[in-house]
C-alpha atoms as a PDB file:
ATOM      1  CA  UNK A   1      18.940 -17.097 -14.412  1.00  0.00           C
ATOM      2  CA  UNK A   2      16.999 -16.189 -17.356  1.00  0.00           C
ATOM      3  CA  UNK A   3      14.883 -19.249 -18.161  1.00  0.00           C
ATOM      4  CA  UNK A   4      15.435 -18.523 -21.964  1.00  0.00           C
ATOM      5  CA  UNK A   5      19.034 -18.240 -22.855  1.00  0.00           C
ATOM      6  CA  UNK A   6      21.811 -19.224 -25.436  1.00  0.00           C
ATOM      7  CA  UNK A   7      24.036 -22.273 -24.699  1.00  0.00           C
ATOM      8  CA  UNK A   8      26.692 -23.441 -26.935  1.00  0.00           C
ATOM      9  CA  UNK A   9      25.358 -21.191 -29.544  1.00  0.00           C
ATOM     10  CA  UNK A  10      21.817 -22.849 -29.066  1.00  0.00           C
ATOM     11  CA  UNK A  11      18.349 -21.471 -27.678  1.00  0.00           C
ATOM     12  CA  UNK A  12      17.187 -23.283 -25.027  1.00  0.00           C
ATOM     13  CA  UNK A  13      14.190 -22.707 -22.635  1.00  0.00           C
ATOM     14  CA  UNK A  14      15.363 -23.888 -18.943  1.00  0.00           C
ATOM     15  CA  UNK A  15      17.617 -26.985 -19.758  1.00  0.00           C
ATOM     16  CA  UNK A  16      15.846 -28.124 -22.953  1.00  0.00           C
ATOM     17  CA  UNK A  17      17.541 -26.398 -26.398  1.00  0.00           C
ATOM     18  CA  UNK A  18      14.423 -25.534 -28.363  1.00  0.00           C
ATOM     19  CA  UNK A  19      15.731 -27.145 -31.646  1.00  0.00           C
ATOM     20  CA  UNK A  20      15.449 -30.395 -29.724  1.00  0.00           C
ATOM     21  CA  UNK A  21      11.379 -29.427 -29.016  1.00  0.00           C
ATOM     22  CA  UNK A  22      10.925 -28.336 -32.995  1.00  0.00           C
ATOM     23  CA  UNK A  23      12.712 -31.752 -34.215  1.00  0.00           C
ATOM     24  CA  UNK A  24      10.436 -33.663 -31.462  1.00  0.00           C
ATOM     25  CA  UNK A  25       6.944 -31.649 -32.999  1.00  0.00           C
ATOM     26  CA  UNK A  26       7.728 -29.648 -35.370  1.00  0.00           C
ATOM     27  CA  UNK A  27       7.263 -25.775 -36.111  1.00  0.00           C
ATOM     28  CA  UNK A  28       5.278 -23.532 -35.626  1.00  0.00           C
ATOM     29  CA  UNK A  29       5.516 -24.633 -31.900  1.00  0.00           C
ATOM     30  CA  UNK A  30       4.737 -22.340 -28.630  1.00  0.00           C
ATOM     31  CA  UNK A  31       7.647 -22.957 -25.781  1.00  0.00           C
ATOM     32  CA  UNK A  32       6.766 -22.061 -21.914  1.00  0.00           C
ATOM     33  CA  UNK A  33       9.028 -22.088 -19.214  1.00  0.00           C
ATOM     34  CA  UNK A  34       7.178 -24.060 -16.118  1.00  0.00           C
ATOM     35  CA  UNK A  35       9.778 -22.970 -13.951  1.00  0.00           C
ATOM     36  CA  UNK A  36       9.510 -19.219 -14.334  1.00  0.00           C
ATOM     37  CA  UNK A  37       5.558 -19.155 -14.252  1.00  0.00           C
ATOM     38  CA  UNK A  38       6.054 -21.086 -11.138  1.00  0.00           C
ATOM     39  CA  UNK A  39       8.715 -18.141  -9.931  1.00  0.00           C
ATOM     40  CA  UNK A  40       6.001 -15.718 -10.661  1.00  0.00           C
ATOM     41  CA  UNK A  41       3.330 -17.003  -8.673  1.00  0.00           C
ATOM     42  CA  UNK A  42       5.707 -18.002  -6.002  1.00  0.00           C
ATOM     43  CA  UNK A  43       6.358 -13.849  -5.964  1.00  0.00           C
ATOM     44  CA  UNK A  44       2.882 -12.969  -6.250  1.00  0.00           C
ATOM     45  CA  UNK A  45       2.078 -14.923  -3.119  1.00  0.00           C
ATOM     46  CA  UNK A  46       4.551 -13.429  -1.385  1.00  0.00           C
ATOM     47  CA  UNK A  47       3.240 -10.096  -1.807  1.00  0.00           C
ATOM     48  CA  UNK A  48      -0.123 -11.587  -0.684  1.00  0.00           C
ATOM     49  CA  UNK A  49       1.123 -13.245   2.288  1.00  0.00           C
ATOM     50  CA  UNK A  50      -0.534 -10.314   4.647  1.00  0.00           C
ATOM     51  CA  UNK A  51      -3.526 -11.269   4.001  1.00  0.00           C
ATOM     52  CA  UNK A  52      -2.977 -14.879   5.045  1.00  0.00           C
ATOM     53  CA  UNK A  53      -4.128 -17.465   2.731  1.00  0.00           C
ATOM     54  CA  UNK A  54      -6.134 -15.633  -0.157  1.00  0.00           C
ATOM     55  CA  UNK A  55      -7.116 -17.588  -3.076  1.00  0.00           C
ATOM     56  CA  UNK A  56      -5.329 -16.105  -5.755  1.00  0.00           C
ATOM     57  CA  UNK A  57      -7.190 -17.641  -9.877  1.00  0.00           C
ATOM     58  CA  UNK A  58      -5.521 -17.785 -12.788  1.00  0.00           C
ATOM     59  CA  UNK A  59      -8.058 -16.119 -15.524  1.00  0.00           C
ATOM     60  CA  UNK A  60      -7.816 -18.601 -17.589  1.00  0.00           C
ATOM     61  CA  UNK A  61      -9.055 -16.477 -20.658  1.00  0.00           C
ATOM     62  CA  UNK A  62      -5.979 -15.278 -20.529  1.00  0.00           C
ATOM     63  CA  UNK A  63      -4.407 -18.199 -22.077  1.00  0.00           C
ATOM     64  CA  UNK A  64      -6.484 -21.094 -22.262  1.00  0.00           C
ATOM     65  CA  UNK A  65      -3.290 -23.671 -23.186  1.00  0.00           C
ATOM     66  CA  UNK A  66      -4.444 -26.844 -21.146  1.00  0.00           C
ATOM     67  CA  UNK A  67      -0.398 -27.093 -19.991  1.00  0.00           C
ATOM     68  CA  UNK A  68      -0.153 -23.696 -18.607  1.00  0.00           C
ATOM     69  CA  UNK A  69      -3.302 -24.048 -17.003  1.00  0.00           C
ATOM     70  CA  UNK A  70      -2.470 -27.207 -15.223  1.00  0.00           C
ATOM     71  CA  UNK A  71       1.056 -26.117 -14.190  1.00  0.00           C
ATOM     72  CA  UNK A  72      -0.610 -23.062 -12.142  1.00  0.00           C
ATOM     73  CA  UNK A  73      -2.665 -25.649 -10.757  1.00  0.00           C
ATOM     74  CA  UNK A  74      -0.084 -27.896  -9.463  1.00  0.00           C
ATOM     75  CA  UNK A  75       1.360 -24.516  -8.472  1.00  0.00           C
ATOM     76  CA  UNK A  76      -1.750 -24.379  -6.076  1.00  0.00           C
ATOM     77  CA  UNK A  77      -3.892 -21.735  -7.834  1.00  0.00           C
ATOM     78  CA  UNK A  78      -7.603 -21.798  -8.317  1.00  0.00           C
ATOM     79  CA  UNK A  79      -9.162 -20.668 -11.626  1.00  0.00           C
ATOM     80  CA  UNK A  80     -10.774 -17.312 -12.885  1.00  0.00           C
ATOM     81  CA  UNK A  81     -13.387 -19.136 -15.592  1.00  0.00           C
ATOM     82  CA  UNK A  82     -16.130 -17.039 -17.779  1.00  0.00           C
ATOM     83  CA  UNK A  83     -17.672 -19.864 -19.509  1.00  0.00           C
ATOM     84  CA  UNK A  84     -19.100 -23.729 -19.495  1.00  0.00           C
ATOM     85  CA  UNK A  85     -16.066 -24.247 -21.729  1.00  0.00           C
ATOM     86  CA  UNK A  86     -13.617 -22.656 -19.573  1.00  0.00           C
ATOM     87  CA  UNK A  87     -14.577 -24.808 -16.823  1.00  0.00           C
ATOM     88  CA  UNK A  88     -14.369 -28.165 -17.935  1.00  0.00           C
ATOM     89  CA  UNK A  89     -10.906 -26.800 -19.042  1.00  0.00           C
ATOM     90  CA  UNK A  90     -10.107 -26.105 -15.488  1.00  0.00           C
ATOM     91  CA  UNK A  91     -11.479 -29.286 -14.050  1.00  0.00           C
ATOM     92  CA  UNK A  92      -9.936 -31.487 -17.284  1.00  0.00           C
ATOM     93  CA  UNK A  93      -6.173 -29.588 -15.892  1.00  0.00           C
ATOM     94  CA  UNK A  94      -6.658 -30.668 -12.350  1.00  0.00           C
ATOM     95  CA  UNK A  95      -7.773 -27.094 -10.866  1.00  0.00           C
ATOM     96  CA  UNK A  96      -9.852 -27.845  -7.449  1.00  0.00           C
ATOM     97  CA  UNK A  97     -13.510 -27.355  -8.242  1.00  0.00           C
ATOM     98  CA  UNK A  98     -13.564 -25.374  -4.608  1.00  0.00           C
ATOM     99  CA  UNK A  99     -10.959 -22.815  -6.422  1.00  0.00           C
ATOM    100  CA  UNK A 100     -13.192 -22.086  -9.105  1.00  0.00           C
ATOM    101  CA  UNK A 101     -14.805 -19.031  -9.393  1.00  0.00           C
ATOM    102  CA  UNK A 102     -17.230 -18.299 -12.480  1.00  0.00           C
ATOM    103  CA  UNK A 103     -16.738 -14.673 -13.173  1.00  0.00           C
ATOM    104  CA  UNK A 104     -18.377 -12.551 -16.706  1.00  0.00           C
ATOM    105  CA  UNK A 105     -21.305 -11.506 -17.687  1.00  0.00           C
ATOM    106  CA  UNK A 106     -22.634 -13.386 -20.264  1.00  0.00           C
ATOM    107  CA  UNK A 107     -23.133 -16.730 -18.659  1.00  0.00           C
ATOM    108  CA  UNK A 108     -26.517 -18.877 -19.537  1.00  0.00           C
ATOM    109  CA  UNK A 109     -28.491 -20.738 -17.586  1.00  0.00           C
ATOM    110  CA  UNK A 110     -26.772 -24.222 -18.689  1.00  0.00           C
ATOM    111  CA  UNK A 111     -23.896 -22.960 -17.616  1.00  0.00           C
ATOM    112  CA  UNK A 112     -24.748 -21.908 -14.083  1.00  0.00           C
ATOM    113  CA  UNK A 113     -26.266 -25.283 -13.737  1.00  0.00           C
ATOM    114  CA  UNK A 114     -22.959 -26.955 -15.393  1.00  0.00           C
ATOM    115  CA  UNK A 115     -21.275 -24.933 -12.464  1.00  0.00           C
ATOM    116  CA  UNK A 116     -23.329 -25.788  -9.775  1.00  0.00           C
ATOM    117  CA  UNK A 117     -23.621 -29.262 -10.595  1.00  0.00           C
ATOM    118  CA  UNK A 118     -19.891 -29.881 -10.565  1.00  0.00           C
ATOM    119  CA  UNK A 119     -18.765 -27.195  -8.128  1.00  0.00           C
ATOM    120  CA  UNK A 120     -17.385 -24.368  -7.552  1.00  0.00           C
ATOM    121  CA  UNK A 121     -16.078 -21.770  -4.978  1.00  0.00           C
ATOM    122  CA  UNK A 122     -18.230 -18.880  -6.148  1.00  0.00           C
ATOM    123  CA  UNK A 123     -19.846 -16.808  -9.187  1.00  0.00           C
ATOM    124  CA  UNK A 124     -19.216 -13.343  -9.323  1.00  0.00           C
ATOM    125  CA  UNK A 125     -22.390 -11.570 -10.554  1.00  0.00           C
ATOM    126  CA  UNK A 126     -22.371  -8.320 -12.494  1.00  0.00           C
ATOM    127  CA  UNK A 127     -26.429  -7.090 -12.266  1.00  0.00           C
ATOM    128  CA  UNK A 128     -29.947  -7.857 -11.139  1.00  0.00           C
ATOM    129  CA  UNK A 129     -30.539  -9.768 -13.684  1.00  0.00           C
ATOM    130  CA  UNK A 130     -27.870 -12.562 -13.493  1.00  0.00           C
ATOM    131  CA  UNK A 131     -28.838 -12.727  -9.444  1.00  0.00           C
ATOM    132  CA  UNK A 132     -32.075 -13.463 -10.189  1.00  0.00           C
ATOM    133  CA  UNK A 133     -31.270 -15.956 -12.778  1.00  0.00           C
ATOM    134  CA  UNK A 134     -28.554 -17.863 -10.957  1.00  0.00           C
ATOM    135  CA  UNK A 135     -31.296 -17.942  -8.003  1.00  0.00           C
ATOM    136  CA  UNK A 136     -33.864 -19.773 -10.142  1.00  0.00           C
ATOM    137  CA  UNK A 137     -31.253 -22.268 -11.119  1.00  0.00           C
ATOM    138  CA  UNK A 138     -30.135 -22.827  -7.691  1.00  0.00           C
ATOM    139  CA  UNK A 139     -33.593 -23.087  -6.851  1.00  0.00           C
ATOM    140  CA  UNK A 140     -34.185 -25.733  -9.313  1.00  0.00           C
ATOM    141  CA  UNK A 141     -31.045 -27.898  -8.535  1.00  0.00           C
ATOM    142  CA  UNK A 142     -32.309 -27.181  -4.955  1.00  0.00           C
ATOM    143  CA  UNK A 143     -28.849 -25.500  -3.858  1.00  0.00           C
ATOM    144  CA  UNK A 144     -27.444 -22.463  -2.363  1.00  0.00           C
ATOM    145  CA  UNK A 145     -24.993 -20.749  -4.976  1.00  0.00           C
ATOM    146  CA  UNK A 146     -22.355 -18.543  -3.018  1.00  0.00           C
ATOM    147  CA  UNK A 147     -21.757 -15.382  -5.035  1.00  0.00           C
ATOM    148  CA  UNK A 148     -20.318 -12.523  -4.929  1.00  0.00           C
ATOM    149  CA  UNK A 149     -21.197  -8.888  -6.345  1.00  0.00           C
ATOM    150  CA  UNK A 150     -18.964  -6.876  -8.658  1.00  0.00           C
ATOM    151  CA  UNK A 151     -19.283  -3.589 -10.134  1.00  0.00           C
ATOM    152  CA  UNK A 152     -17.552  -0.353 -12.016  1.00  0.00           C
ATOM    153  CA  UNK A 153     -17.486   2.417  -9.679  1.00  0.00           C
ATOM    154  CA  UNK A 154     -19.078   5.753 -11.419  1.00  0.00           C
ATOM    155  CA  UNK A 155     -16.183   8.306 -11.788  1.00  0.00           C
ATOM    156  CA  UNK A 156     -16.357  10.865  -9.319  1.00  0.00           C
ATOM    157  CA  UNK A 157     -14.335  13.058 -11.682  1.00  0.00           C
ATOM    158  CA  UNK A 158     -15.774  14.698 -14.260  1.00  0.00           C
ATOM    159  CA  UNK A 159     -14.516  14.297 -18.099  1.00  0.00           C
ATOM    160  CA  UNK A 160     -13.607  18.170 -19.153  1.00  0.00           C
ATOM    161  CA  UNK A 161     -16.289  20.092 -20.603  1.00  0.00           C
ATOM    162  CA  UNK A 162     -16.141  20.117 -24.339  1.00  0.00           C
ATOM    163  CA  UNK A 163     -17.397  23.112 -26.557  1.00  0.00           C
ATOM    164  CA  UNK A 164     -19.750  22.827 -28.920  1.00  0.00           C
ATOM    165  CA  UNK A 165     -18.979  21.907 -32.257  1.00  0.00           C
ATOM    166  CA  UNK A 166     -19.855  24.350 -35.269  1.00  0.00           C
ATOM    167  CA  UNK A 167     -20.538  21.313 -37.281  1.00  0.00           C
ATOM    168  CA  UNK A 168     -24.504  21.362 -37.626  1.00  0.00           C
ATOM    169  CA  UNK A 169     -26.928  19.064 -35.858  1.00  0.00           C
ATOM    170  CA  UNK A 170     -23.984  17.857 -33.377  1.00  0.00           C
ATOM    171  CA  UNK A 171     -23.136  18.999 -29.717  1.00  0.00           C
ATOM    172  CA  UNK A 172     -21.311  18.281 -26.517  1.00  0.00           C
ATOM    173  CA  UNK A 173     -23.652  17.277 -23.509  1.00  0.00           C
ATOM    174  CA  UNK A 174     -22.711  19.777 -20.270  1.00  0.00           C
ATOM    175  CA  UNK A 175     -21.531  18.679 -17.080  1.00  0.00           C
ATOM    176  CA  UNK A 176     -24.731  19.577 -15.552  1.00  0.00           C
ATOM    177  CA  UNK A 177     -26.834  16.765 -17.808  1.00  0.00           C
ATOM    178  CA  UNK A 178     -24.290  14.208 -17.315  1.00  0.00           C
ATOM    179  CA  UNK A 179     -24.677  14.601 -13.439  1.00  0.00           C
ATOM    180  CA  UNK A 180     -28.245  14.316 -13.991  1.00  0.00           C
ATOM    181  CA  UNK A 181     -28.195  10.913 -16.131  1.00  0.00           C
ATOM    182  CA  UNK A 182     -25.662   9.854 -13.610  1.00  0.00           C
ATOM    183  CA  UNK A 183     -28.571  10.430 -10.863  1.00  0.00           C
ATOM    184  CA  UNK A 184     -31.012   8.622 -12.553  1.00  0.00           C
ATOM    185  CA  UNK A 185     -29.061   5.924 -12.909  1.00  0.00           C
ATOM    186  CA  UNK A 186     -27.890   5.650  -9.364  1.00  0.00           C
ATOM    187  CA  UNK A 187     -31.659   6.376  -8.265  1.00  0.00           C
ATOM    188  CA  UNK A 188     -32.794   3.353 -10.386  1.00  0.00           C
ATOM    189  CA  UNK A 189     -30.133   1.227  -9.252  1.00  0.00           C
ATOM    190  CA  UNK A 190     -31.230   2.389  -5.761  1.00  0.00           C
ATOM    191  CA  UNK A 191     -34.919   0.942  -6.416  1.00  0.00           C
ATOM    192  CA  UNK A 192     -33.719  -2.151  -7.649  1.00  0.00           C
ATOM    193  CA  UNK A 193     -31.799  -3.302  -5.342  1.00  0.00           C
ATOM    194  CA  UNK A 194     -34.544  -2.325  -2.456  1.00  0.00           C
ATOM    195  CA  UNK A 195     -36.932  -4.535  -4.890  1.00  0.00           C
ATOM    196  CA  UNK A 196     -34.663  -7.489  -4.575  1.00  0.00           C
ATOM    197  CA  UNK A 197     -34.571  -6.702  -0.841  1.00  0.00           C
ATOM    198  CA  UNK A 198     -38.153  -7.013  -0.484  1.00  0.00           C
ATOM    199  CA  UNK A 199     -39.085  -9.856  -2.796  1.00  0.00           C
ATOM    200  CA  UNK A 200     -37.633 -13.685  -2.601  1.00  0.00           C
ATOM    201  CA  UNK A 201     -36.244 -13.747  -5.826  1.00  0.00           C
ATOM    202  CA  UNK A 202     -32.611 -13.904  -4.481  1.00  0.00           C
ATOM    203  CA  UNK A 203     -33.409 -16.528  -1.734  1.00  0.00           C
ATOM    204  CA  UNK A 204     -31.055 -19.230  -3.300  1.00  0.00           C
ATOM    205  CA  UNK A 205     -27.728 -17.062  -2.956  1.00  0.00           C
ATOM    206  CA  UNK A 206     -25.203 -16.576  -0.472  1.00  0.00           C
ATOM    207  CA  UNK A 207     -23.100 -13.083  -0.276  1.00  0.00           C
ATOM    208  CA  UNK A 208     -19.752 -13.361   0.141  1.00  0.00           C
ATOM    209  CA  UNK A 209     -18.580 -10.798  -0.905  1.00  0.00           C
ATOM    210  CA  UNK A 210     -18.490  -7.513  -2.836  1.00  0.00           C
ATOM    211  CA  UNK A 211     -15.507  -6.072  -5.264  1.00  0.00           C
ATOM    212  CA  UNK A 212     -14.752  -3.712  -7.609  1.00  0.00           C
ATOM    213  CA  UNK A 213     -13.506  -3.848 -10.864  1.00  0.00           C
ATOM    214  CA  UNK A 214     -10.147  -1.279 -11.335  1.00  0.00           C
ATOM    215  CA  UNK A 215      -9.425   0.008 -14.358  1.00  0.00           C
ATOM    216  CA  UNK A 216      -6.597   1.763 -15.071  1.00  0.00           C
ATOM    217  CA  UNK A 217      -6.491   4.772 -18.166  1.00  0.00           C
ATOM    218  CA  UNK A 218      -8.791   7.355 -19.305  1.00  0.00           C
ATOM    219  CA  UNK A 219     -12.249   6.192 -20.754  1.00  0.00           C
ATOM    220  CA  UNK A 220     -14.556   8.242 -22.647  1.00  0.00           C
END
């Protein structure tokens, strides 16, 4: 049944005829049907169910709307959260703090604490940088964050070569420097992470994990 259909002549969303919802608050006025997000997540479990019980979070930067966010909770998933903000909004709509995971890569220092403070399930961390950082917070609050490490895989393809242009002062890098800046920046990568091996400045984490990011299309 389609959750938004004509009855009597009327729209209504499930049972409810919308007219009813725009006399009750008035227009403009967005209209979600609980029952067919639930349907959706009840099918997207399904396909999961392999790999046992995973916890599947709802990014909430997708849409942010405090009812949508707790109807996925009461549906039983966790939340996907970039910022401080995002995660009160999770807590505030009755997400489990242990299905929280703190994702993005701009997050401060007040936020990590904010995070690890309340609680969380993990932070996904995006470079060296945040690892360190989150450790000195942890450090300071005198915890153990759990994290775990995400990254863009390097295209193993190579974009076609492009000509050069006749336009003057521009032209098209070859294939053979873009391997080589493509070395470098594995090789520093490389050192980095043997740095962070050998010093203590990522005492206060806890792998769980590593994952890649998928993205679908062509990128220049």
């Amino acid at each position: 049944m389609d959750d938004f259909h004509l009855k009597d002549g009327s729209l209504h969303c499930e049972a409810v005829p919308l007219s009813e919802i725009a006399d009750a608050v008035g227009t403009p006025v967005y209209v979600y049907s609980s029952a067919a997000m639930c349907r959706q997540v009840e099918r997207f479990r399904r396909a999961l169910e392999l790999l046992g019980d995973p916890l599947i979070a709802y990014a909430v930067k997708a849409n942010s709307n405090a009812a949508v966010v707790a109807t996925l909770a009461r549906a039983g998933l966790g939340a996907d959260i970039v910022s401080g903000g995002e995660y009160r909004r999770a807590v505030a709509a009755g997400v489990a703090r242990d299905c929280i995971v703190f994702s993005g890569v701009g997050k401060t220092e007040a936020e990590m604490r904010l995070a690890l403070e309340g609680g969380l399930f993990q932070f996904n961390i995006e470079s060296f940088e945040e690892a360190e950082s989150l450790s000195a917070v942890a450090q300071a609050e005198g915890r153990t964050a759990r994290v775990s490490l995400r990254r863009t895989p390097c295209r193993r393809r190579m974009q076609p070569y492009a000509k050069p242009s006749r336009q003057p002062k521009t032209r098209a890098s070859s294939p053979s420097a873009r391997s080589r800046k493509r070395m470098k920046q594995r090789s520093a990568r490389r050192v980095k992470m043997q740095s962070l091996r050998q010093s203590r400045s990522t005492d206060y984490l806890s792998l769980a994990g590593a994952g890649l990011i998928c993205l679908s299309g062509d990128r220049s």
